[in-house]
Protein backbone atom coordinates (compact mmCIF):
# COMPACT_ATOMS: atom_id res chain seq x y z
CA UNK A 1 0.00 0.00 0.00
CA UNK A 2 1.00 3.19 -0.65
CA UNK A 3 0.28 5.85 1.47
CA UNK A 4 -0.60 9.43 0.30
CA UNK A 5 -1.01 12.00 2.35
CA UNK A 6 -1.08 15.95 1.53
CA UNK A 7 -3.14 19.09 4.12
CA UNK A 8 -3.98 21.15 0.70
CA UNK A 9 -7.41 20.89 -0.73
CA UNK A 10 -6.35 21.98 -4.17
CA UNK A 11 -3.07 19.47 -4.47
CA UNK A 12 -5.54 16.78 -3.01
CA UNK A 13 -8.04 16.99 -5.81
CA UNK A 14 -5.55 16.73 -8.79
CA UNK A 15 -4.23 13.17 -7.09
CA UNK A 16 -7.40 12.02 -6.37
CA UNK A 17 -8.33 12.63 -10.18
CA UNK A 18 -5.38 10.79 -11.15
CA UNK A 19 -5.67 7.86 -8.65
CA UNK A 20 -9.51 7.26 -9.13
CA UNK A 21 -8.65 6.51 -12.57
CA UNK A 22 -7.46 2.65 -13.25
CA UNK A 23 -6.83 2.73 -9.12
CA UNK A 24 -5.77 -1.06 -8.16
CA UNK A 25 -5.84 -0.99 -4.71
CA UNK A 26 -2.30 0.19 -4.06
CA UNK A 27 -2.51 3.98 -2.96
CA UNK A 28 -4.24 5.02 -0.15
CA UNK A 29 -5.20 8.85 -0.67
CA UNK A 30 -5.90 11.56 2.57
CA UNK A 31 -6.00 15.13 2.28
CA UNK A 32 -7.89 18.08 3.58
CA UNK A 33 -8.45 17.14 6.81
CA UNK A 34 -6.71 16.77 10.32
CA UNK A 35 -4.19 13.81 9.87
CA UNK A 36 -1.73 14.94 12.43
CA UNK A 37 -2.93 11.21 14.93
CA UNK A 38 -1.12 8.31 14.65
CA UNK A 39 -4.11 6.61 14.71
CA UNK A 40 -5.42 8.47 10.94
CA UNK A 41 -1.95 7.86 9.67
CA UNK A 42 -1.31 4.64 10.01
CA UNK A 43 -4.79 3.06 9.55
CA UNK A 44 -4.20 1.91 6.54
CA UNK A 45 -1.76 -0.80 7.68
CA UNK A 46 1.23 -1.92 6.32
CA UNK A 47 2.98 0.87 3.90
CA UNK A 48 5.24 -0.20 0.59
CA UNK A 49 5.71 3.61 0.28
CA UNK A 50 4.67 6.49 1.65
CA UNK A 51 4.28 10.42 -0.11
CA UNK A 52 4.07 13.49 1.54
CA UNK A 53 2.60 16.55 -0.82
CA UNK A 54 2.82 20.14 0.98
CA UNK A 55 2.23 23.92 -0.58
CA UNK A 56 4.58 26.52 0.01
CA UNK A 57 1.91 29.38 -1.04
CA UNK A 58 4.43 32.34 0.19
CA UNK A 59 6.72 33.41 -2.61
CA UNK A 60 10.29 33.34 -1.69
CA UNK A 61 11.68 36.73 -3.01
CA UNK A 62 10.40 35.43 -6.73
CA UNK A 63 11.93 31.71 -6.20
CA UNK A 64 10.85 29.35 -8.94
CA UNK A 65 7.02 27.81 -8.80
CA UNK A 66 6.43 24.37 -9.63
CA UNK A 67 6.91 21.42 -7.60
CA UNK A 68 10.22 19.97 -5.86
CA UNK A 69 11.92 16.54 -4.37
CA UNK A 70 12.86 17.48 -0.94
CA UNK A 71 16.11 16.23 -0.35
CA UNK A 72 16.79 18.06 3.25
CA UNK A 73 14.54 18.45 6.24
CA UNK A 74 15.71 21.51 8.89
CA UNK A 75 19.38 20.03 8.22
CA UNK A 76 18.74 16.97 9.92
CA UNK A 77 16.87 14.31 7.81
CA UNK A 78 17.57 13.21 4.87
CA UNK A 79 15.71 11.03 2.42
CA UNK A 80 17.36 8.85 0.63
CA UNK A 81 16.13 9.12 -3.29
CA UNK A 82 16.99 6.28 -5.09
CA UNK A 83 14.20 6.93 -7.28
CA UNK A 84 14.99 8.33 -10.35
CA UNK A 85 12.98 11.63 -10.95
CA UNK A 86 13.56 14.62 -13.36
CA UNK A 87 12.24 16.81 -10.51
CA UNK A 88 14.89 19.34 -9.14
CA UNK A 89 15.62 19.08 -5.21
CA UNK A 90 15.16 21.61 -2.68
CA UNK A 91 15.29 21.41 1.01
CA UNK A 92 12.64 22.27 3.69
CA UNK A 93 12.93 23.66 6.70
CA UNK A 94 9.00 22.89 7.80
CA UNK A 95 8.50 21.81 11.15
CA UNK A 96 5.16 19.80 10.25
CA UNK A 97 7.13 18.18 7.26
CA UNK A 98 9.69 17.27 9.35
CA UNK A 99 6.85 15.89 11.97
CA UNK A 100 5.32 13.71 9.21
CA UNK A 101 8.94 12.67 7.66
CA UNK A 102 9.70 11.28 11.74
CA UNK A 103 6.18 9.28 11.66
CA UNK A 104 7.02 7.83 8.14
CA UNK A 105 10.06 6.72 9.75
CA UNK A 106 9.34 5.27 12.19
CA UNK A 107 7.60 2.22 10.15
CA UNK A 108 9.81 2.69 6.88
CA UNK A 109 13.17 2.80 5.52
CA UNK A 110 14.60 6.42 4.19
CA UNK A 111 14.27 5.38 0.49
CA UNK A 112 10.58 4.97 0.71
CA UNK A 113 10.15 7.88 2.02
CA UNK A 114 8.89 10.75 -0.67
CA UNK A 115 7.88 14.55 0.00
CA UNK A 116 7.10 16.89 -3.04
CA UNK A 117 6.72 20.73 -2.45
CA UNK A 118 4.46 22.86 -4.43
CA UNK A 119 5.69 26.13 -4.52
CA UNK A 120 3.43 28.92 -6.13
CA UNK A 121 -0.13 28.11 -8.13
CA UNK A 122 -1.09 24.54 -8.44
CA UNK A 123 -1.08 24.67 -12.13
CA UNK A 124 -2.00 21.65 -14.55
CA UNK A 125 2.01 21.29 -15.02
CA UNK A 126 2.26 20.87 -11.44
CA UNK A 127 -0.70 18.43 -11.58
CA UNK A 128 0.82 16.55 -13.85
CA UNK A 129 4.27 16.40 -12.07
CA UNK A 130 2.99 14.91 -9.32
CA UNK A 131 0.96 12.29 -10.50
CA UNK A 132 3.71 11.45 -13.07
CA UNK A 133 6.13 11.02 -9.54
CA UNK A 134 3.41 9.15 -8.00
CA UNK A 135 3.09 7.10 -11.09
CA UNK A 136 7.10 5.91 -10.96
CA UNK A 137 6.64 5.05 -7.22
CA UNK A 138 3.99 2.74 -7.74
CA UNK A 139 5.51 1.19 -10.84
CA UNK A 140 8.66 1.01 -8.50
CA UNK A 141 6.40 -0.92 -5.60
CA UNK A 142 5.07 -3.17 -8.65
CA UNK A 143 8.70 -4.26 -9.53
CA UNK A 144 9.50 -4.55 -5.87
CA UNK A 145 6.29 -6.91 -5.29
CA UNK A 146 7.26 -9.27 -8.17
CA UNK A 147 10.45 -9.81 -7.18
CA UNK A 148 9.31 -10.35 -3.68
CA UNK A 149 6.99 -13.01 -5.38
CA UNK A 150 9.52 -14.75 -7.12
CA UNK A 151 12.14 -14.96 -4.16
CA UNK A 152 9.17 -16.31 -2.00
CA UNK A 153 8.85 -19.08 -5.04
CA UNK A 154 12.23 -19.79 -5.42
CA UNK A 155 12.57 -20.00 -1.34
CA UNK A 156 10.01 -22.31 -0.97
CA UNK A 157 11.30 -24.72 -3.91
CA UNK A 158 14.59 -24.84 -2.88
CA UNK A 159 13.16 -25.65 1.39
CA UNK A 160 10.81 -28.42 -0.22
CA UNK A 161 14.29 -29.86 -2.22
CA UNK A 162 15.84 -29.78 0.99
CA UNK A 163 13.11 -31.73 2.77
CA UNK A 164 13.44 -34.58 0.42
CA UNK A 165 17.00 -35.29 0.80
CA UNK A 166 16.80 -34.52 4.90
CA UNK A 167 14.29 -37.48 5.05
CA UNK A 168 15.90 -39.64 2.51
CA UNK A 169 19.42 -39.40 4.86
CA UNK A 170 17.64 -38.89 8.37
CA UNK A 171 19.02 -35.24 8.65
CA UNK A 172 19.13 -33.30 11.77
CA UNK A 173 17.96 -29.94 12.01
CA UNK A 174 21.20 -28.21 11.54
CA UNK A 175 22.31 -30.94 8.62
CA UNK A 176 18.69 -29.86 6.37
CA UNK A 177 19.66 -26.17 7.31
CA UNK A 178 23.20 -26.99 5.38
CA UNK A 179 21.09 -28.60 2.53
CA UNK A 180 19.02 -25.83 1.84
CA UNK A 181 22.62 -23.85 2.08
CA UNK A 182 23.93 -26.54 -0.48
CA UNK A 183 20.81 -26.13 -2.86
CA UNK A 184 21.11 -22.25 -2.78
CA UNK A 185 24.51 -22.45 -3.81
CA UNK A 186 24.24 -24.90 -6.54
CA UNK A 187 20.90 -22.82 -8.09
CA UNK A 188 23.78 -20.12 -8.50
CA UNK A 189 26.55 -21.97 -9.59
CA UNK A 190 24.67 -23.53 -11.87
CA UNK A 191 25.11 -27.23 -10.90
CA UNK A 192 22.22 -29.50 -11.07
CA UNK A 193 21.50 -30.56 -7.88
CA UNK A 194 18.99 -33.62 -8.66
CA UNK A 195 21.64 -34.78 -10.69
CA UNK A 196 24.13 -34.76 -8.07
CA UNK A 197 21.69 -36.80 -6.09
CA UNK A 198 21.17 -39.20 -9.22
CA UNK A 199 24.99 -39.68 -9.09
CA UNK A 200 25.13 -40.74 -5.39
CA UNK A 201 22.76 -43.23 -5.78
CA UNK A 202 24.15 -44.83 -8.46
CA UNK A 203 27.06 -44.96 -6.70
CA UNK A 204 25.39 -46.45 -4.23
CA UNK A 205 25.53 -44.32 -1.34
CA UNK A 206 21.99 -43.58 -1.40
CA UNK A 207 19.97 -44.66 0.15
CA UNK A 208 21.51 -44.71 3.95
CA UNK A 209 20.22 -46.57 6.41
CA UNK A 210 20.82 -44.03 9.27
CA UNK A 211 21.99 -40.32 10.42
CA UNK A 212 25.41 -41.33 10.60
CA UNK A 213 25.49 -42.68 6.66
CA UNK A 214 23.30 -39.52 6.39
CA UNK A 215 25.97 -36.98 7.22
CA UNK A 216 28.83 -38.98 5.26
CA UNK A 217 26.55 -38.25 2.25
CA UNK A 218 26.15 -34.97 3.14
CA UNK A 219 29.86 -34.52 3.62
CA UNK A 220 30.71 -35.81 0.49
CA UNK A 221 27.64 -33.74 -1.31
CA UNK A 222 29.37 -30.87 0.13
CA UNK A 223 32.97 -31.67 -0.88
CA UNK A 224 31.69 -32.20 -4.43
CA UNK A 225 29.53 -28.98 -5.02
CA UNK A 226 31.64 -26.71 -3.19
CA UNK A 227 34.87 -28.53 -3.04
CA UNK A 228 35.39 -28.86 0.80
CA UNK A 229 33.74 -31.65 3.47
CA UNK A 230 31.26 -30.45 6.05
């Protein structure tokens, strides 16, 4: 879930436009209201990401409008942006965006962290801006979902490959731990690890009849995928 969270009426309307539209369930959208409780801003749950929108309405001796990555809060927090964003970075020396940065910390790490400043008119260019930034972080929290997905697959094959050689040689706790090690490292080296297996029974060392054959085979599985005996 992401979490979206902006004070300003005006900035709140153009995001909700955007989000409304094609919305799958991933962004979580408050604005114009009191959101200052811990209660309102974490009700949502867990967070993948969470972005702070602000307006800076008071013109800064003719800075720039448009909108901003803040890159520095009151010199003492810093987001880290690992997103990649055409957006030019600015600082901020708000206290209440430096009281929402703390909260967002407190339950996420620096790089998920986002806070855009509006400075001058909320224009259709700034409109667009921000939805295109909130656009990349959810494509980011897409990517970042799959690959969770696929690491949870490839996990969960490699503990059930484990499982069938700790029962076929009566492993111990710690010996199945050291197969799942053993399975890990041959799925990156590239070694077939079934046919490893194949190999030992023809051999005849498969099956054992007990934990003590158990961890010679697992000794000598070791030595040959990694080149050293457990």
């Amino acid at each position: 879930m992401i979490l979206i969270i902006t004070k300003d009426t005006e900035i709140g309307r153009s995001v909700k436009e955007h989000t409304e539209t094609g919305n799958t369930g991933k962004v979580m959208l408050l604005f114009g209201e009191d959101i200052s409780s811990e209660e309102r801003f974490f009700e949502d749950g867990e967070m993948s990401s969470f972005i702070y929108l602000y307006h800076e309405t008071g013109g800064e001796g003719g800075s720039e409008s448009g909108v901003f990555r803040i890159n520095r809060i009151l010199d003492r927090y810093y987001p880290d942006l690992l997103l990649k964003s055409d957006l030019p970075e600015t600082s901020s020396g708000d206290e209440n965006v430096a009281e929402f940065y703390l909260k967002a910390a407190a339950k996420l790490p620096p790089h998920r962290i986002h806070i855009l400043k509006v400075r001058g008119p909320v224009t259709d260019s700034a409109g667009k801006s921000i939805t295109a930034y909130i656009g990349n972080v959810i494509a980011e929290g897409s990517e970042k979902e799959k690959r969770d997905i696929e690491r949870s697959e490839r996990d969960k094959k490699i503990r059930e490959r484990a499982e069938k050689l700790a029962e076929e040689i009566h492993a111990s706790e710690s010996m199945k731990r050291q197969i799942e090690e053993l399975v890990r490292y041959s799925r990156i080296s590239g070694i077939d690890f079934d046919d490893m297996i194949s190999e030992l029974g023809r051999e005849g060392l498969l099956p054992v009849a007990d934990k003590k054959e158990g961890k010679k085979v697992l000794g000598e599985l070791q030595r040959r995928i990694c080149g050293s005996a457990v």
